[in-house]
C-alpha atoms as a PDB file:
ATOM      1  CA  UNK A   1      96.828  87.181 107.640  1.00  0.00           C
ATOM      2  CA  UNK A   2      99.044  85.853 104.370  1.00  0.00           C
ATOM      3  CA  UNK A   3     102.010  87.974 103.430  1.00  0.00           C
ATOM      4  CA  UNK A   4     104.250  87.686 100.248  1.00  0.00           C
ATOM      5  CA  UNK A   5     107.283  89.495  99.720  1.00  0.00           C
ATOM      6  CA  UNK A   6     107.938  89.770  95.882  1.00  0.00           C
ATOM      7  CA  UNK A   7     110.895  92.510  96.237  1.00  0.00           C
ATOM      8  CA  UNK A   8     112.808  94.352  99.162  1.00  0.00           C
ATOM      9  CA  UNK A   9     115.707  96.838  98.420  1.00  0.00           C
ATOM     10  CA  UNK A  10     116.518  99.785  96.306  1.00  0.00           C
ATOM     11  CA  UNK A  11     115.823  98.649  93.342  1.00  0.00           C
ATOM     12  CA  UNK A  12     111.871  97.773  94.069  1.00  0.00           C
ATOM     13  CA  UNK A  13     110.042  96.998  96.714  1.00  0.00           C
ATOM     14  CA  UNK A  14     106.173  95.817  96.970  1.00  0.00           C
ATOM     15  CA  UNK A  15     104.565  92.984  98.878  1.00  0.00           C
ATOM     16  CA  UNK A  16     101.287  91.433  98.848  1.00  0.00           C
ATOM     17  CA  UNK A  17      99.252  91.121 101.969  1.00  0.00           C
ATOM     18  CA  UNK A  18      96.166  88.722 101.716  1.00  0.00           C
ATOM     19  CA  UNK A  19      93.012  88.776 104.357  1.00  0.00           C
ATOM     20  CA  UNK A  20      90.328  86.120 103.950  1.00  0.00           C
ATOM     21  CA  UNK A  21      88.391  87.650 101.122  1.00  0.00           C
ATOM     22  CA  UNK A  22      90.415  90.408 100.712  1.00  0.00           C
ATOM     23  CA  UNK A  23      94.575  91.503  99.015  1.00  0.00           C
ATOM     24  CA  UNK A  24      96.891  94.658  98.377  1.00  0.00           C
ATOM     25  CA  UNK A  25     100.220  95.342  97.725  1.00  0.00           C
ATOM     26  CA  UNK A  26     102.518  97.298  99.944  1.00  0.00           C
ATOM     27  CA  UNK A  27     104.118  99.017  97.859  1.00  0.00           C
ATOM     28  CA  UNK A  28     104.816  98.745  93.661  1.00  0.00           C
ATOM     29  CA  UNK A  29     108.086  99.267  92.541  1.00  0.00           C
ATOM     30  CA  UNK A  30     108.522  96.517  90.489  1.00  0.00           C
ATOM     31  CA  UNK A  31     107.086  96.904  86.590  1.00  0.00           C
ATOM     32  CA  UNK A  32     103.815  94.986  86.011  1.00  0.00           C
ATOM     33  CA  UNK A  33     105.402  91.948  84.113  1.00  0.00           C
ATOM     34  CA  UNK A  34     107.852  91.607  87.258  1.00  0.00           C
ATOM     35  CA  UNK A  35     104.643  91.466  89.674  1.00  0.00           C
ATOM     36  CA  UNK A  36     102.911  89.353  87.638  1.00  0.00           C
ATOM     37  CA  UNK A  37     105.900  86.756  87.095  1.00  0.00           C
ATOM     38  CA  UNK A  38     106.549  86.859  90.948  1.00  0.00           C
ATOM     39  CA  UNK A  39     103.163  86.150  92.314  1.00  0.00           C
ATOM     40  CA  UNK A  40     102.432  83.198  89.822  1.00  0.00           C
ATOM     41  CA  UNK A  41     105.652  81.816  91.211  1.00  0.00           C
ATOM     42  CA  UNK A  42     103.808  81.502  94.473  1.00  0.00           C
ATOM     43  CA  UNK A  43     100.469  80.548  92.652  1.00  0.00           C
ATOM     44  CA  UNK A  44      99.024  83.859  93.171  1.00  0.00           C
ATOM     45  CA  UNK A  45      97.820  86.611  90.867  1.00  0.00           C
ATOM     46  CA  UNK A  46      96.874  90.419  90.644  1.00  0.00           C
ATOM     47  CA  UNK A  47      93.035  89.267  89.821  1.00  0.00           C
ATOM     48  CA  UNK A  48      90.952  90.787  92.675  1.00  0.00           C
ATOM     49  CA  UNK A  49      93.272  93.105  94.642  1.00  0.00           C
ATOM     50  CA  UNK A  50      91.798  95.543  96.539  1.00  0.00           C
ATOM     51  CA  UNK A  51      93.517  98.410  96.650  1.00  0.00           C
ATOM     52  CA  UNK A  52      97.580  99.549  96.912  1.00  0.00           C
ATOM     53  CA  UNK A  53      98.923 101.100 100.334  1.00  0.00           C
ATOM     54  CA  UNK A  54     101.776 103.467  99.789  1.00  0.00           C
ATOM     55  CA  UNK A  55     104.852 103.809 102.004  1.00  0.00           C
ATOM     56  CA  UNK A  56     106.299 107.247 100.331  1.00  0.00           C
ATOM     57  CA  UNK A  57     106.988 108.366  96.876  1.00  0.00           C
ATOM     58  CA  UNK A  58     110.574 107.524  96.013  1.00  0.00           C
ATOM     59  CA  UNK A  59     110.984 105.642  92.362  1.00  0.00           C
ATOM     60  CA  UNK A  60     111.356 102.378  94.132  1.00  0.00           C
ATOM     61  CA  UNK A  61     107.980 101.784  95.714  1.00  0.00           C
ATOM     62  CA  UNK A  62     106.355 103.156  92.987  1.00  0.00           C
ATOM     63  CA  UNK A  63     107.761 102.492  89.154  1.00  0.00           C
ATOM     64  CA  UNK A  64     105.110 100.026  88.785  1.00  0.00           C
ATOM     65  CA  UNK A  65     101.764 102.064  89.292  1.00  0.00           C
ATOM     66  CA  UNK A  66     101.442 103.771  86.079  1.00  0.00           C
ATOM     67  CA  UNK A  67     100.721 100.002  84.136  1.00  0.00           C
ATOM     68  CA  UNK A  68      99.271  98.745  86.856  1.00  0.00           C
ATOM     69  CA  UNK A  69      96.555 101.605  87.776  1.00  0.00           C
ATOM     70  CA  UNK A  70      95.871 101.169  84.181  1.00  0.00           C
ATOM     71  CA  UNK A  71      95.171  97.111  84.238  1.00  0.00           C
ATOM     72  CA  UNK A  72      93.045  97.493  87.908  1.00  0.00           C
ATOM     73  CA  UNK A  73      91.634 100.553  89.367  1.00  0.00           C
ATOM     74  CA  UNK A  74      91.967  99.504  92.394  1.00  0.00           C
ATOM     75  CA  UNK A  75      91.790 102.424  95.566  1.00  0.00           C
ATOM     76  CA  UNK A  76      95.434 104.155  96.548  1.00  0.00           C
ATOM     77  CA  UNK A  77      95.683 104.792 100.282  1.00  0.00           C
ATOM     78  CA  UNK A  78      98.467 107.005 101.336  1.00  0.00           C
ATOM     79  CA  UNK A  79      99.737 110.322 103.155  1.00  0.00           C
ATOM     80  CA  UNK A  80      98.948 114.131 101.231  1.00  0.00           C
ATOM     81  CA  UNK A  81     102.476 114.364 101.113  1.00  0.00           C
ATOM     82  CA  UNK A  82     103.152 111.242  99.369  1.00  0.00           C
ATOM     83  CA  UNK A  83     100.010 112.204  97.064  1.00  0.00           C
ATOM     84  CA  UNK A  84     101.737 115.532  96.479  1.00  0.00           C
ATOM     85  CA  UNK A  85     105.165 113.815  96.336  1.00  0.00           C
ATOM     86  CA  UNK A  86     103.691 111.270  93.239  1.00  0.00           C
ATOM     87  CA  UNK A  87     105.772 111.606  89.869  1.00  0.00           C
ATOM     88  CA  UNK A  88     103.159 111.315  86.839  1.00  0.00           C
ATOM     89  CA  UNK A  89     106.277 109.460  84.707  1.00  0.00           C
ATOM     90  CA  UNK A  90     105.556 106.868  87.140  1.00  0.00           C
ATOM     91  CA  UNK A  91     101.682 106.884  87.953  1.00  0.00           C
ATOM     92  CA  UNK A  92     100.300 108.808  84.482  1.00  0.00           C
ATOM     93  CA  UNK A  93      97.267 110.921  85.587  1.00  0.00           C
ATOM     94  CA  UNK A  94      95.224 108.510  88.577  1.00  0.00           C
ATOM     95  CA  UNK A  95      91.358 109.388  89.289  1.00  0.00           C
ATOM     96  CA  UNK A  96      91.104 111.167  92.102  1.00  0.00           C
ATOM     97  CA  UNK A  97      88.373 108.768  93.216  1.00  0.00           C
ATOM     98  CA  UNK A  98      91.180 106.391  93.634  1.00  0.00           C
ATOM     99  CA  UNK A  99      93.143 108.280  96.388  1.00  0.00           C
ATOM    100  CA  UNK A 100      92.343 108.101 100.144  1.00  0.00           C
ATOM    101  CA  UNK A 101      94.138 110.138 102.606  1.00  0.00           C
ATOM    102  CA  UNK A 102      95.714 108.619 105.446  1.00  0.00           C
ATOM    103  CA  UNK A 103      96.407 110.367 108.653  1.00  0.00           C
ATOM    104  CA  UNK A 104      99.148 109.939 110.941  1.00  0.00           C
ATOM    105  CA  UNK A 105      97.612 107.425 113.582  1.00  0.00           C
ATOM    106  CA  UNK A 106      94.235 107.399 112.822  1.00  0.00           C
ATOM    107  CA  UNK A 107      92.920 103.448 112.671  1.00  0.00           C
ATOM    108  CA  UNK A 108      90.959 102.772 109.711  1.00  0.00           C
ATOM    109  CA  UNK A 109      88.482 100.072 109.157  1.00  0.00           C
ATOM    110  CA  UNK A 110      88.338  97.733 106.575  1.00  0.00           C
ATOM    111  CA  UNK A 111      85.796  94.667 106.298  1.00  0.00           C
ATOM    112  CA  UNK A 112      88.637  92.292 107.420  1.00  0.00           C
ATOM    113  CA  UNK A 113      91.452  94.348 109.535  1.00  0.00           C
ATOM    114  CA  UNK A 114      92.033  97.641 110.973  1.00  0.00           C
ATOM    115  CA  UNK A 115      94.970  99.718 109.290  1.00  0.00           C
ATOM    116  CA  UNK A 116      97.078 102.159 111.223  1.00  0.00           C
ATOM    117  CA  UNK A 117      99.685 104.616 109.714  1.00  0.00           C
ATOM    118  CA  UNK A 118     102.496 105.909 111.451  1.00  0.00           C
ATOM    119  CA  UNK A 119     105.232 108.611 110.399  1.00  0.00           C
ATOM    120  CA  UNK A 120     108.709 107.065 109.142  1.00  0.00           C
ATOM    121  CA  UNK A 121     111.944 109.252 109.032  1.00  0.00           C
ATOM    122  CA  UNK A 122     113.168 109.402 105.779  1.00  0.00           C
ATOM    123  CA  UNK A 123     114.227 111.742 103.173  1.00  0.00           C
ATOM    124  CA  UNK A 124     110.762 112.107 101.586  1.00  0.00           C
ATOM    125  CA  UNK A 125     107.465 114.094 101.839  1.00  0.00           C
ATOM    126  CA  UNK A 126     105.414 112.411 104.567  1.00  0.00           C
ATOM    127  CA  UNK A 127     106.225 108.726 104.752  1.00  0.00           C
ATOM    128  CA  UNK A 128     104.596 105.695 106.261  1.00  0.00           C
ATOM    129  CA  UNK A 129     104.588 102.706 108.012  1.00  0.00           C
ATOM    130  CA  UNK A 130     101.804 100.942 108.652  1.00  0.00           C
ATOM    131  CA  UNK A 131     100.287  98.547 111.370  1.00  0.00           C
ATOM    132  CA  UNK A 132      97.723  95.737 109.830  1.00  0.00           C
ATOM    133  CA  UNK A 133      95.687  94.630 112.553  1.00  0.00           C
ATOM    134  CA  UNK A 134      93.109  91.554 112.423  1.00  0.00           C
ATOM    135  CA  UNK A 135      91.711  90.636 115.859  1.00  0.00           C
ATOM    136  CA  UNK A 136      94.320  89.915 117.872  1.00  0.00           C
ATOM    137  CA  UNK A 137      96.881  89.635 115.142  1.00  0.00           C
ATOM    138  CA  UNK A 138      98.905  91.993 114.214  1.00  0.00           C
ATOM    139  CA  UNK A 139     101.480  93.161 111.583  1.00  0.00           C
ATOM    140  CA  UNK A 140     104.129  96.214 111.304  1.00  0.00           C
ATOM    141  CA  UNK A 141     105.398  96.820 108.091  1.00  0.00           C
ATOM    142  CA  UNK A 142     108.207  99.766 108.526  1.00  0.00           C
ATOM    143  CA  UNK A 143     111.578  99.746 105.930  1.00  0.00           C
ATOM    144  CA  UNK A 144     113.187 103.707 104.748  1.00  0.00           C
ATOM    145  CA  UNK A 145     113.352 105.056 107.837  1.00  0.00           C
ATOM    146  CA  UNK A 146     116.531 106.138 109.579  1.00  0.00           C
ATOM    147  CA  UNK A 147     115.308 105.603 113.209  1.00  0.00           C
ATOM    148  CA  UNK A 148     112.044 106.026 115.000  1.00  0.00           C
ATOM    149  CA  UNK A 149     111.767 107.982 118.363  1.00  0.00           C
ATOM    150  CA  UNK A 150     111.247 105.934 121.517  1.00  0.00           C
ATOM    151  CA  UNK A 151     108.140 108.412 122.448  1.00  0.00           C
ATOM    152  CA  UNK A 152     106.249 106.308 119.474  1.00  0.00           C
ATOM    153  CA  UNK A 153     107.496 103.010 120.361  1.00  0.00           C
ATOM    154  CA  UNK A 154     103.764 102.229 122.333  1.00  0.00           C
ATOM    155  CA  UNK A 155     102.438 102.443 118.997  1.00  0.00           C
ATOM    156  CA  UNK A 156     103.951  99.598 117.295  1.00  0.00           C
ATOM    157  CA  UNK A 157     105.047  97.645 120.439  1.00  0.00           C
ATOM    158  CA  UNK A 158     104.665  93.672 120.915  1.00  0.00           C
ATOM    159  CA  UNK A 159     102.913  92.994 117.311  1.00  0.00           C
ATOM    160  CA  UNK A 160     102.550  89.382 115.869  1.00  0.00           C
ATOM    161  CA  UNK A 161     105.238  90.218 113.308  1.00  0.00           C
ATOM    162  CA  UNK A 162     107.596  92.656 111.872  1.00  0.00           C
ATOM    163  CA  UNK A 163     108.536  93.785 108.231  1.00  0.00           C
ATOM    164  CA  UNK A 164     111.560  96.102 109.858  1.00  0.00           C
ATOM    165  CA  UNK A 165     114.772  97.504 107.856  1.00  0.00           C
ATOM    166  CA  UNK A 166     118.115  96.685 108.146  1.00  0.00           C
ATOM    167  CA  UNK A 167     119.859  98.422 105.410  1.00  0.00           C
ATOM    168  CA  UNK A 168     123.717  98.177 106.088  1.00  0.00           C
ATOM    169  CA  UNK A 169     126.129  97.154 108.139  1.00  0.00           C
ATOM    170  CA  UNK A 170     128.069 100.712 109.063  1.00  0.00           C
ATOM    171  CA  UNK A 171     131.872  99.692 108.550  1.00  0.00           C
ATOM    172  CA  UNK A 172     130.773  98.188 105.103  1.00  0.00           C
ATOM    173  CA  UNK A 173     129.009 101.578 104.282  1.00  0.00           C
ATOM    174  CA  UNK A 174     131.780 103.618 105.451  1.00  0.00           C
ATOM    175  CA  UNK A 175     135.031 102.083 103.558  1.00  0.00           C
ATOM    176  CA  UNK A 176     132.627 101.053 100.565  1.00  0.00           C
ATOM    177  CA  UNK A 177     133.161 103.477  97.293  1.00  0.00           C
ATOM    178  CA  UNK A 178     129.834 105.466  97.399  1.00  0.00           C
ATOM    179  CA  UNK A 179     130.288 109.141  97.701  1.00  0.00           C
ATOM    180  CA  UNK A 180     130.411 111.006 100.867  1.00  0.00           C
ATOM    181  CA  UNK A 181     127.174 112.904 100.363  1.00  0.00           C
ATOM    182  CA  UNK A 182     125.519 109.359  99.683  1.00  0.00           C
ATOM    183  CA  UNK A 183     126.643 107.934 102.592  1.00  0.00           C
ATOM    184  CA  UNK A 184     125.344 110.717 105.070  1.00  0.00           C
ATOM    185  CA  UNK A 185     122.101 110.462 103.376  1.00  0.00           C
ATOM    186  CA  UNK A 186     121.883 106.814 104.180  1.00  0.00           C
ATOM    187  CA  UNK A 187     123.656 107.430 107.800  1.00  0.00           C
ATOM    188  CA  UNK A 188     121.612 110.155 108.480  1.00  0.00           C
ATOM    189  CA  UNK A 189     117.886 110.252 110.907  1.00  0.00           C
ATOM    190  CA  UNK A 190     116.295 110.451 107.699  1.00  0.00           C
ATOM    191  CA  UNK A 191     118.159 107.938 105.654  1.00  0.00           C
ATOM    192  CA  UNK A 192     118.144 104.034 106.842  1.00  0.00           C
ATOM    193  CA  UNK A 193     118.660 101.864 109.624  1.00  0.00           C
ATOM    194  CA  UNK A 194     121.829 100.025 110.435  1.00  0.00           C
ATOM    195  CA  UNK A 195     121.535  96.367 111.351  1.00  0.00           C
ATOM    196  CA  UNK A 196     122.800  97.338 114.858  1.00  0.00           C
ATOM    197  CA  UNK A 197     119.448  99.957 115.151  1.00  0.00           C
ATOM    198  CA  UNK A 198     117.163  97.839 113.679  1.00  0.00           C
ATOM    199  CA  UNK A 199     118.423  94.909 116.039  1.00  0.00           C
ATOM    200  CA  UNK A 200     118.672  97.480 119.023  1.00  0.00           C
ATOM    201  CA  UNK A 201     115.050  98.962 117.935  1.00  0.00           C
ATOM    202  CA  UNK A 202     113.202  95.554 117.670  1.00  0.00           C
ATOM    203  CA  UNK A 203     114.549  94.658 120.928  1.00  0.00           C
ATOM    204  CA  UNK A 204     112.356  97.212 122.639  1.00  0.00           C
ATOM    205  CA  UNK A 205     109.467  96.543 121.094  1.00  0.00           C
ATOM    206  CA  UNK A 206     109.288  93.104 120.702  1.00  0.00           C
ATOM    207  CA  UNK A 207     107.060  91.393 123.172  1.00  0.00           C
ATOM    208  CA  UNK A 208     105.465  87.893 124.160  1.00  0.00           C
ATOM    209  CA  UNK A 209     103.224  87.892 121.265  1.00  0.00           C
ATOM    210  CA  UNK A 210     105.686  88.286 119.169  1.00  0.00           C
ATOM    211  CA  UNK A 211     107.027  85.731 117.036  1.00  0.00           C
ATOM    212  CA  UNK A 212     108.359  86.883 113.417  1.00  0.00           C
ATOM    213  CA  UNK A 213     110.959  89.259 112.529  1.00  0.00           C
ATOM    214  CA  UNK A 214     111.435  90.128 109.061  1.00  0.00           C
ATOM    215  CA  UNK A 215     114.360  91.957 107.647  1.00  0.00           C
ATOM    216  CA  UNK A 216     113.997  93.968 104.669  1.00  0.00           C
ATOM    217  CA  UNK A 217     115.655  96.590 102.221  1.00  0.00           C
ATOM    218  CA  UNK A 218     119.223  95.290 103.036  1.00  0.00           C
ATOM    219  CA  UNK A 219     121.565  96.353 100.733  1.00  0.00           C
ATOM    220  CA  UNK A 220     123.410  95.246  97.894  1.00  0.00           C
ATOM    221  CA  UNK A 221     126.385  96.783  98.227  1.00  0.00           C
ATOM    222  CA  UNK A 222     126.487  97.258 102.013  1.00  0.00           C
ATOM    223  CA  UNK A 223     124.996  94.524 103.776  1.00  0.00           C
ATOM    224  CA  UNK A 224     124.516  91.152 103.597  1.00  0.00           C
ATOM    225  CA  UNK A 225     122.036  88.641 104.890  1.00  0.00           C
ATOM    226  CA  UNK A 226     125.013  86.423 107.202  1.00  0.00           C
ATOM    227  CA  UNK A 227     126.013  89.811 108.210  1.00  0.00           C
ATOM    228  CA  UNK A 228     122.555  91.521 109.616  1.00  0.00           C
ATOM    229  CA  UNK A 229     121.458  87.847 111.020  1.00  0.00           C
ATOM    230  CA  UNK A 230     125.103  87.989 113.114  1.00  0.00           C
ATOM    231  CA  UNK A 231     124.593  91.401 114.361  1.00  0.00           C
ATOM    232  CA  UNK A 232     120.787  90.523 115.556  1.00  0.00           C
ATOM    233  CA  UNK A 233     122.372  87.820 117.140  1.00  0.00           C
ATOM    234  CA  UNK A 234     125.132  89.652 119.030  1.00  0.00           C
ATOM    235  CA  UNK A 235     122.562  92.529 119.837  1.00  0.00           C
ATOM    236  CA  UNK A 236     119.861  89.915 121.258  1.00  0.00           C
ATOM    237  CA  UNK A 237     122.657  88.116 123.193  1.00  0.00           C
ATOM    238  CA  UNK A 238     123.825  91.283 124.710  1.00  0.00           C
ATOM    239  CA  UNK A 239     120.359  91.851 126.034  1.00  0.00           C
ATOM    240  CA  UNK A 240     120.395  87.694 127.024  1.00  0.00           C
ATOM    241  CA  UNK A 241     117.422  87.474 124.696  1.00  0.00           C
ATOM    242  CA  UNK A 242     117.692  84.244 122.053  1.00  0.00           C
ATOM    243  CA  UNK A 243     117.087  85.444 118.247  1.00  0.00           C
ATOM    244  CA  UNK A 244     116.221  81.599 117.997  1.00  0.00           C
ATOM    245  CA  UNK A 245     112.910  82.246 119.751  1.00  0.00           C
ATOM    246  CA  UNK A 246     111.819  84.005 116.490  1.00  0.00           C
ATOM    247  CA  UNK A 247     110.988  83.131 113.205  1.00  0.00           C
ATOM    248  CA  UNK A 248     113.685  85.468 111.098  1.00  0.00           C
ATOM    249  CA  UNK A 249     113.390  86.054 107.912  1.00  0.00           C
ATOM    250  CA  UNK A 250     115.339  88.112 105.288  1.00  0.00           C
ATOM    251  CA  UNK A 251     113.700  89.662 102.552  1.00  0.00           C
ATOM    252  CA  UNK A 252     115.212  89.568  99.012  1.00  0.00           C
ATOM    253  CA  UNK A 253     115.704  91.961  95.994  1.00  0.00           C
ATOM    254  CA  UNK A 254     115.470  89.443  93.059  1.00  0.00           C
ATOM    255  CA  UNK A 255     113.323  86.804  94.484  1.00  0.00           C
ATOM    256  CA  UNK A 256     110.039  86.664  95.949  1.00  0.00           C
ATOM    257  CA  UNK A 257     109.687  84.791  99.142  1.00  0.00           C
ATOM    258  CA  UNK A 258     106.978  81.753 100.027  1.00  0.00           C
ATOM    259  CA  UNK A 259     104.074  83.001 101.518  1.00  0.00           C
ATOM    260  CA  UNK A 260     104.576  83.909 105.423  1.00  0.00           C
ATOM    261  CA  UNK A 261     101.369  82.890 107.684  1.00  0.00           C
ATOM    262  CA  UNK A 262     101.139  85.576 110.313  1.00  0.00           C
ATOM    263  CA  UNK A 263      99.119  84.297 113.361  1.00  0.00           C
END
């Protein structure tokens, strides 16, 4: 299993995720000449992707499928809400043939891996996260949420890797200029994760297989990456676990990122 993050934040988001024969994007919120310029940085092209998985509707996981759909008709898999939730200024009219329905939990066979979609808590119509499974590999991909509940933690517990957010660091949020209203969206259980939850979070789920922690979606204005890797590091030492046991790495906004070997 091959990942390549090409964007992570609020102004796009999409990543490519590569099987032996097989490739989709996570997400597309970047426009089709930004996809395009990103994956031929890391030698790699749209030619032959397989399909798009969907996180939720919001503008920046999904500007780009309107030019793209129309280049590749390639399958959409994501929740009735999100399908529902779809803005036609960003996705023009898609064939219905092209949609497939994922339900919370259910694990769904491809040739190559097994896909598993879990509810997120954010503000939007029914979003996902999603678990990429491929023998005994395995791969959660989970940014816009603004925590998860510990009765769901089983469900995503000791995986190979992790794509997990950590938006902002609180004190920055709360003494930065953004409106009030904007900052209890982000604070609230349906905006984002901290860096303190998302350390706090991955240390309950992390387990002996694990051995790659990715953090995405930090922000631009609240956050930044010396910031969220000191706070994972005071959170693991509190719990006398060593973040250097793990491969960390911090997703970017305007760059993509070499391709990440999860095994």
């Amino acid at each position: 299993m091959k990942l390549t993050i090409l964007a992570s934040g609020s102004k796009g988001n999409a990543s490519l995720i590569e099987f032996n024969k097989s490739k989709y994007l996570i997400d597309c919120g970047l426009t089709f000449r930004q996809l395009k310029l990103r994956l031929e940085k890391q030698n790699k092209s749209l030619i032959g992707l397989s399909g798009i998985f969907l996180t939720h509707e919001h503008r920046d996981h999904v500007s780009g499928l309107r030019v793209l759909l129309n280049q590749f008709q390639v399958p959409l898999y994501l929740s009735e809400g999100t399908f529902k939730g779809l803005d036609k200024r960003f996705t023009g009219e898609i064939d219905l043939k092209l949609i497939n329905i994922l339900k919370e939990e259910d694990i769904l066979a491809f040739d190559e891996f097994s896909l598993m979609a879990f509810n997120t808590y954010h503000d939007a119509l029914e979003p996902f996260g999603f678990k990429f499974i491929e023998n005994d590999i395995s791969f959660v991909y989970m940014t816009d949420t603004g925590y998860f509940p510990l009765r769901k933690y089983d469900l995503i517990k000791n995986a190979t890797a992790y794509m997990i957010e950590s938006n902002y660091e609180a004190e920055m949020l709360l003494e930065s200029e953004r409106p009030w209203l904007l900052k209890r969206r982000i604070l609230d259980d349906t905006g984002h994760l901290s860096n303190e939850d998302s350390a706090n979070m991955m240390l309950d789920i992390i387990g002996k297989k694990t051995k790659t922690i990715i953090l995405a979606h930090l922000s631009e204005d609240c956050n930044l990456e010396a910031v969220a890797k000191e706070t994972y590091t005071v959170c693991f030492n509190a719990r006398k676990m060593l973040l250097d046991n793990y491969q960390l790495i911090i997703a970017k906004q305007h760059q993509s990122l070499n391709e990440i070997i999860i095994q």
